[in-house]
C-alpha atoms as a PDB file:
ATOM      1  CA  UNK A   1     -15.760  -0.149   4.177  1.00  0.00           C
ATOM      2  CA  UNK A   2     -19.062  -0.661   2.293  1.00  0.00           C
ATOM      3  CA  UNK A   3     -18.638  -3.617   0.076  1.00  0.00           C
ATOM      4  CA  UNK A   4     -22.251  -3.943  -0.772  1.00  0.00           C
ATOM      5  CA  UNK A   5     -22.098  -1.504  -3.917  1.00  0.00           C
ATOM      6  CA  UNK A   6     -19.075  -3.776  -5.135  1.00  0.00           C
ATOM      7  CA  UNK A   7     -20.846  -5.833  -8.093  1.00  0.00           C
ATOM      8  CA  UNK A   8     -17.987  -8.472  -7.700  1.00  0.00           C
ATOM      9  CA  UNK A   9     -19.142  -9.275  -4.483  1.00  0.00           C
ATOM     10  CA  UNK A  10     -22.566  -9.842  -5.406  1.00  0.00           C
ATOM     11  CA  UNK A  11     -23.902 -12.821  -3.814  1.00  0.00           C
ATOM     12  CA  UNK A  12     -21.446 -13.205  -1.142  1.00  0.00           C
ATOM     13  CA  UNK A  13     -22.659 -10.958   0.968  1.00  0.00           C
ATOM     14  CA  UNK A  14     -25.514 -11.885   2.751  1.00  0.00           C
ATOM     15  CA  UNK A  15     -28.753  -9.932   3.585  1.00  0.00           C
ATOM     16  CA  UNK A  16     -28.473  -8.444   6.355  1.00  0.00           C
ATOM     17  CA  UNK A  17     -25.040  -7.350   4.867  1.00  0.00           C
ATOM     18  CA  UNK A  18     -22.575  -9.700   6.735  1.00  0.00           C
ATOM     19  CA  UNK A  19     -19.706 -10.613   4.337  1.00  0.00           C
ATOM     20  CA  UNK A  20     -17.447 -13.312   5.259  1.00  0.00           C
ATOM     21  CA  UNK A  21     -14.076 -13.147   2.810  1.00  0.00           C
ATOM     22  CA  UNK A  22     -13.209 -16.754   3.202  1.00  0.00           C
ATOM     23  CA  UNK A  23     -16.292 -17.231   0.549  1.00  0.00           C
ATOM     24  CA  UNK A  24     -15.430 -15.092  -1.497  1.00  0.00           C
ATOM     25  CA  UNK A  25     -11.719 -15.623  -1.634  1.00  0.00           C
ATOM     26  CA  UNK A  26     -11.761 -19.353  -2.012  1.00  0.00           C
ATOM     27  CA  UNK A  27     -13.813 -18.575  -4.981  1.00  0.00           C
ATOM     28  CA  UNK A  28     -12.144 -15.919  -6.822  1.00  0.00           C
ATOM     29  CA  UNK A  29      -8.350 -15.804  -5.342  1.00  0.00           C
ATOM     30  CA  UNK A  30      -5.544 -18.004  -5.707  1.00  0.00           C
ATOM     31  CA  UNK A  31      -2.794 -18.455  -4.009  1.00  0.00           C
ATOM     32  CA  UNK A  32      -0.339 -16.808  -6.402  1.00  0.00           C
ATOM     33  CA  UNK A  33      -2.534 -13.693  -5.970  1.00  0.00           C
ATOM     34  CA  UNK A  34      -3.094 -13.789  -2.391  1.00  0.00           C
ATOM     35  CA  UNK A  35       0.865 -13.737  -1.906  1.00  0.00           C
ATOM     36  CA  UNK A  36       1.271 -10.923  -4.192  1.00  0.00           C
ATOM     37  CA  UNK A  37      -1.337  -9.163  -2.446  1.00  0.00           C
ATOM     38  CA  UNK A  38       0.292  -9.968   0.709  1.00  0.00           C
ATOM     39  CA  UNK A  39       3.930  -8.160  -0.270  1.00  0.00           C
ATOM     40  CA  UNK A  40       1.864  -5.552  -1.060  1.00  0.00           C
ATOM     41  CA  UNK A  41      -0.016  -5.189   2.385  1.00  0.00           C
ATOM     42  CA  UNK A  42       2.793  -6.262   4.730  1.00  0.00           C
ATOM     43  CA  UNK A  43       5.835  -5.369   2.925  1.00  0.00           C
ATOM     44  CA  UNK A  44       9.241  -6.315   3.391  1.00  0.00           C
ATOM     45  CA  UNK A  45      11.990  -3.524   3.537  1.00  0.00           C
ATOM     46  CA  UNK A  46      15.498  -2.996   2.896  1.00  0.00           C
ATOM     47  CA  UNK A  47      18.161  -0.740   4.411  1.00  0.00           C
ATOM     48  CA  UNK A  48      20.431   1.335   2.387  1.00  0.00           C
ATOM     49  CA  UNK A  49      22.129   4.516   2.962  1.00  0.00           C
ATOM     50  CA  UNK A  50      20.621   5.249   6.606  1.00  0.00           C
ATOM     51  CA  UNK A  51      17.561   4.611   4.733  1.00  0.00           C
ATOM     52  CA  UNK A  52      14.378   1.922   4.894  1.00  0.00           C
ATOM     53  CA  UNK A  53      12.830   1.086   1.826  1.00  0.00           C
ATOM     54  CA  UNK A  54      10.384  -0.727   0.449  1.00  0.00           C
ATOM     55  CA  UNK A  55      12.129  -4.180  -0.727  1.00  0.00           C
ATOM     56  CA  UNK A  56       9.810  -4.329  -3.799  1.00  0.00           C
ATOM     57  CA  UNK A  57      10.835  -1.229  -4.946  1.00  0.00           C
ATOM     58  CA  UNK A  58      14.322  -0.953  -4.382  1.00  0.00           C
ATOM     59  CA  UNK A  59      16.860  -0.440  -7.271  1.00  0.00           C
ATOM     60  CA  UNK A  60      20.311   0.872  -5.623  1.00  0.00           C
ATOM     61  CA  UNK A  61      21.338   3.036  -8.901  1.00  0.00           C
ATOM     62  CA  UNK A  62      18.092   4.726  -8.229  1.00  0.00           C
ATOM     63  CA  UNK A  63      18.323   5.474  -4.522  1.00  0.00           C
ATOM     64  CA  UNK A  64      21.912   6.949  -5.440  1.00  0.00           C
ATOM     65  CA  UNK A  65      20.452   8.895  -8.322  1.00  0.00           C
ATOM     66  CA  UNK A  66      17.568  10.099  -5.732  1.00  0.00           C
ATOM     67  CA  UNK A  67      20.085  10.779  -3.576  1.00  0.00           C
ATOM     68  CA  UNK A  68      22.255  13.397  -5.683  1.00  0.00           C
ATOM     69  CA  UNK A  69      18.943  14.954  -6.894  1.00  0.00           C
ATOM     70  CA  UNK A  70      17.562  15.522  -3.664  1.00  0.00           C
ATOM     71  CA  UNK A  71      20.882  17.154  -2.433  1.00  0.00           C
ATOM     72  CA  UNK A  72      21.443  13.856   0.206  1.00  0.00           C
ATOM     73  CA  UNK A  73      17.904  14.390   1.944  1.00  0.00           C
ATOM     74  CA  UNK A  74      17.425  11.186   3.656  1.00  0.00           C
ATOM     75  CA  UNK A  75      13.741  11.500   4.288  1.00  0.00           C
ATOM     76  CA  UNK A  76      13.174  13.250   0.600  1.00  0.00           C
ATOM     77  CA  UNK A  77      14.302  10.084  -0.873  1.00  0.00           C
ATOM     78  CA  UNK A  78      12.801   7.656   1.156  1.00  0.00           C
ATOM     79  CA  UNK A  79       9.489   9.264   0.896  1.00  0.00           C
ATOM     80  CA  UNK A  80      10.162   9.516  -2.851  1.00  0.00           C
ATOM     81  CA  UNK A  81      11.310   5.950  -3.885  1.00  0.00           C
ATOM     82  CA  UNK A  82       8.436   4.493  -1.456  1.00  0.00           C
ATOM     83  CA  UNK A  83       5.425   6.499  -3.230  1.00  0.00           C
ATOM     84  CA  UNK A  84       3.199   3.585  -3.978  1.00  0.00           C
ATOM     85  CA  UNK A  85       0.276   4.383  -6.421  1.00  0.00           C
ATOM     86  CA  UNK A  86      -2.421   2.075  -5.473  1.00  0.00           C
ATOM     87  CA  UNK A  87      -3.582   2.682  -9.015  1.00  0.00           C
ATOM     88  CA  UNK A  88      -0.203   0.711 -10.238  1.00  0.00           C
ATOM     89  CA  UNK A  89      -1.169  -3.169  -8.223  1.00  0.00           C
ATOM     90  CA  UNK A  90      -5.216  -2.193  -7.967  1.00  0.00           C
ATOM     91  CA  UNK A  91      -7.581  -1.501 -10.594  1.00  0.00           C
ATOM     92  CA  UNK A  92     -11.455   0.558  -9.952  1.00  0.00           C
ATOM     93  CA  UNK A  93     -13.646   0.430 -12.500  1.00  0.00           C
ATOM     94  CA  UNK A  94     -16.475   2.051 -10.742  1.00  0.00           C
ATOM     95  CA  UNK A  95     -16.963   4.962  -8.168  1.00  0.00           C
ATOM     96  CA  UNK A  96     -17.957   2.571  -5.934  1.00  0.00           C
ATOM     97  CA  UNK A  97     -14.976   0.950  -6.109  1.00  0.00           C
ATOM     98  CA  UNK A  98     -12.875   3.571  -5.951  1.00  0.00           C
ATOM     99  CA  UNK A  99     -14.210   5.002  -2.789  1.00  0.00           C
ATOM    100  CA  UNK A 100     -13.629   1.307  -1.336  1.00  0.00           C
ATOM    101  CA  UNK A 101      -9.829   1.709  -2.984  1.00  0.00           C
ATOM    102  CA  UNK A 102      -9.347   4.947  -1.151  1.00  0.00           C
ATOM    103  CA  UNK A 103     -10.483   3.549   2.123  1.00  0.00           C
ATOM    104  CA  UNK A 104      -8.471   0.429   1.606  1.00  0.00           C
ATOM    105  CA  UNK A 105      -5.351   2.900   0.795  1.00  0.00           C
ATOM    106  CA  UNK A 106      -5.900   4.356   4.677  1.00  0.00           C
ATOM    107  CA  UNK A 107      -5.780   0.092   5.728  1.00  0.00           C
ATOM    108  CA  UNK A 108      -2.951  -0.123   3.908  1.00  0.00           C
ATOM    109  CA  UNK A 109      -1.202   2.866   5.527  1.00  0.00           C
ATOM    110  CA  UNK A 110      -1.558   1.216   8.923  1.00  0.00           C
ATOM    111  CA  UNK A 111      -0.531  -2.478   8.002  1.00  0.00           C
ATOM    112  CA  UNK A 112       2.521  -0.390   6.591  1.00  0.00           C
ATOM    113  CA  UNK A 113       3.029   1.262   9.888  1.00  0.00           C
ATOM    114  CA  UNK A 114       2.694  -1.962  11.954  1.00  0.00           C
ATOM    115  CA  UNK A 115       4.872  -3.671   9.506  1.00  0.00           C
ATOM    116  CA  UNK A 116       8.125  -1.114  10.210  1.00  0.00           C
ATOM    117  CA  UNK A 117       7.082  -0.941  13.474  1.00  0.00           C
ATOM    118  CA  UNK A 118       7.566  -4.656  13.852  1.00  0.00           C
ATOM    119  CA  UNK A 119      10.815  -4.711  11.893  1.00  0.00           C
ATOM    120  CA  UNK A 120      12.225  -1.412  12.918  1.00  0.00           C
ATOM    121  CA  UNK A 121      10.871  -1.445  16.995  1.00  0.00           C
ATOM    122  CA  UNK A 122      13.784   1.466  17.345  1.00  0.00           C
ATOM    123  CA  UNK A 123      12.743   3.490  14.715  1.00  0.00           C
ATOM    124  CA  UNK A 124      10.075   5.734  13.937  1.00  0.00           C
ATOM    125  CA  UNK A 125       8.315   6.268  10.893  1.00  0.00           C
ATOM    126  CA  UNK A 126       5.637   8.643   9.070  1.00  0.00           C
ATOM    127  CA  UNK A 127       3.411   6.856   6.512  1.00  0.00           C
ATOM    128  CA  UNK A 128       1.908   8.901   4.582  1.00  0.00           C
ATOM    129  CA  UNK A 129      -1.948   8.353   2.822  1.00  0.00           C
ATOM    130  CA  UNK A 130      -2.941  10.724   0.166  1.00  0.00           C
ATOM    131  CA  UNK A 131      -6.304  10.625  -2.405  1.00  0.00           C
ATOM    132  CA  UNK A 132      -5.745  14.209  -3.466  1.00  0.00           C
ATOM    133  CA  UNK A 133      -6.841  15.651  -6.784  1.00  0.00           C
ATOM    134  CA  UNK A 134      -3.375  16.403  -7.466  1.00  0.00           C
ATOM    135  CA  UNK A 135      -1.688  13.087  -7.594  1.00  0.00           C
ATOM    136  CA  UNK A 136      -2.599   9.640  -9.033  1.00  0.00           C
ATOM    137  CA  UNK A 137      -5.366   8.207  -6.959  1.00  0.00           C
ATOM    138  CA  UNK A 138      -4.943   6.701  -3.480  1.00  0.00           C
ATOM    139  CA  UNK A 139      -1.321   6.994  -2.476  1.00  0.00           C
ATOM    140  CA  UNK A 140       0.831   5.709  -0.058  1.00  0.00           C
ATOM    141  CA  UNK A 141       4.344   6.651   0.995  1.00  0.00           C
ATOM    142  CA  UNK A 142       6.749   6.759   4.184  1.00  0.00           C
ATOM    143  CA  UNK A 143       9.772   7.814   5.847  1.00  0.00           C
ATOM    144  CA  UNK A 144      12.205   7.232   8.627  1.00  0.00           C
ATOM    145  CA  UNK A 145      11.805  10.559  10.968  1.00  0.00           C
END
């Protein structure tokens, strides 16, 4: 990722473009935020239904409501109630950002994948990264396959 067109991170970033986050984040992030971000990242999940989904997310009455409108598609739902809109948690407020967003979106995708990986080892899983013109910015998802 190119951070050096991020205004935020003007000044910690040296000059021959080395950026060290501890800096930065001791500066601007606090612990409260870091966690958050963390849940985020590295999710935890819950099983419901045959189903794995994302434990920040989940609201039973709306898996079962999924559920009847997707005609009991196990991997319709899951892919739909674990859509995560990095729009929703992140905000850009410059193209520059936003191109770092949509690259973060792909880091996210893989933490996600390591994460089920690590809590699921006899499952397997499809996550899904999409920054299509058609949906709402960077935009992660996943399913049980």
């Amino acid at each position: 990722m190119d951070l050096s067109k991020i205004t935020q991170l003007d000044g910690f970033i040296s000059a021959n473009g080395a950026f060290d986050p501890r800096t930065f984040l001791l500066s601007s992030v606090t612990v409260g935020e870091a966690a958050a971000v963390s849940l985020l990242f590295w999710p935890q999940f819950t099983e419901y239904r045959g189903g794995v989904f994302l434990k920040f997310l989940f609201e039973e009455q709306a898996v079962d409501n999924w559920f009847g409108e997707l005609k009991g598609d196990l991997h319709a739902v899951e892919s739909v109630v674990n859509h995560v809109h990095l729009w929703d948690a992140i905000v850009s407020k410059s193209s520059a950002e936003y191109q770092v967003l949509s690259e973060l979106a792909i880091r996210v995708g893989e933490m996600w994948m390591a994460a089920l990986g690590m809590a699921f080892p006899a499952m397997r899983f499809l996550v899904t990264v999409t920054d299509e013109d058609t949906d709402y910015g960077p935009t992660i998802s996943f399913h049980s396959v």
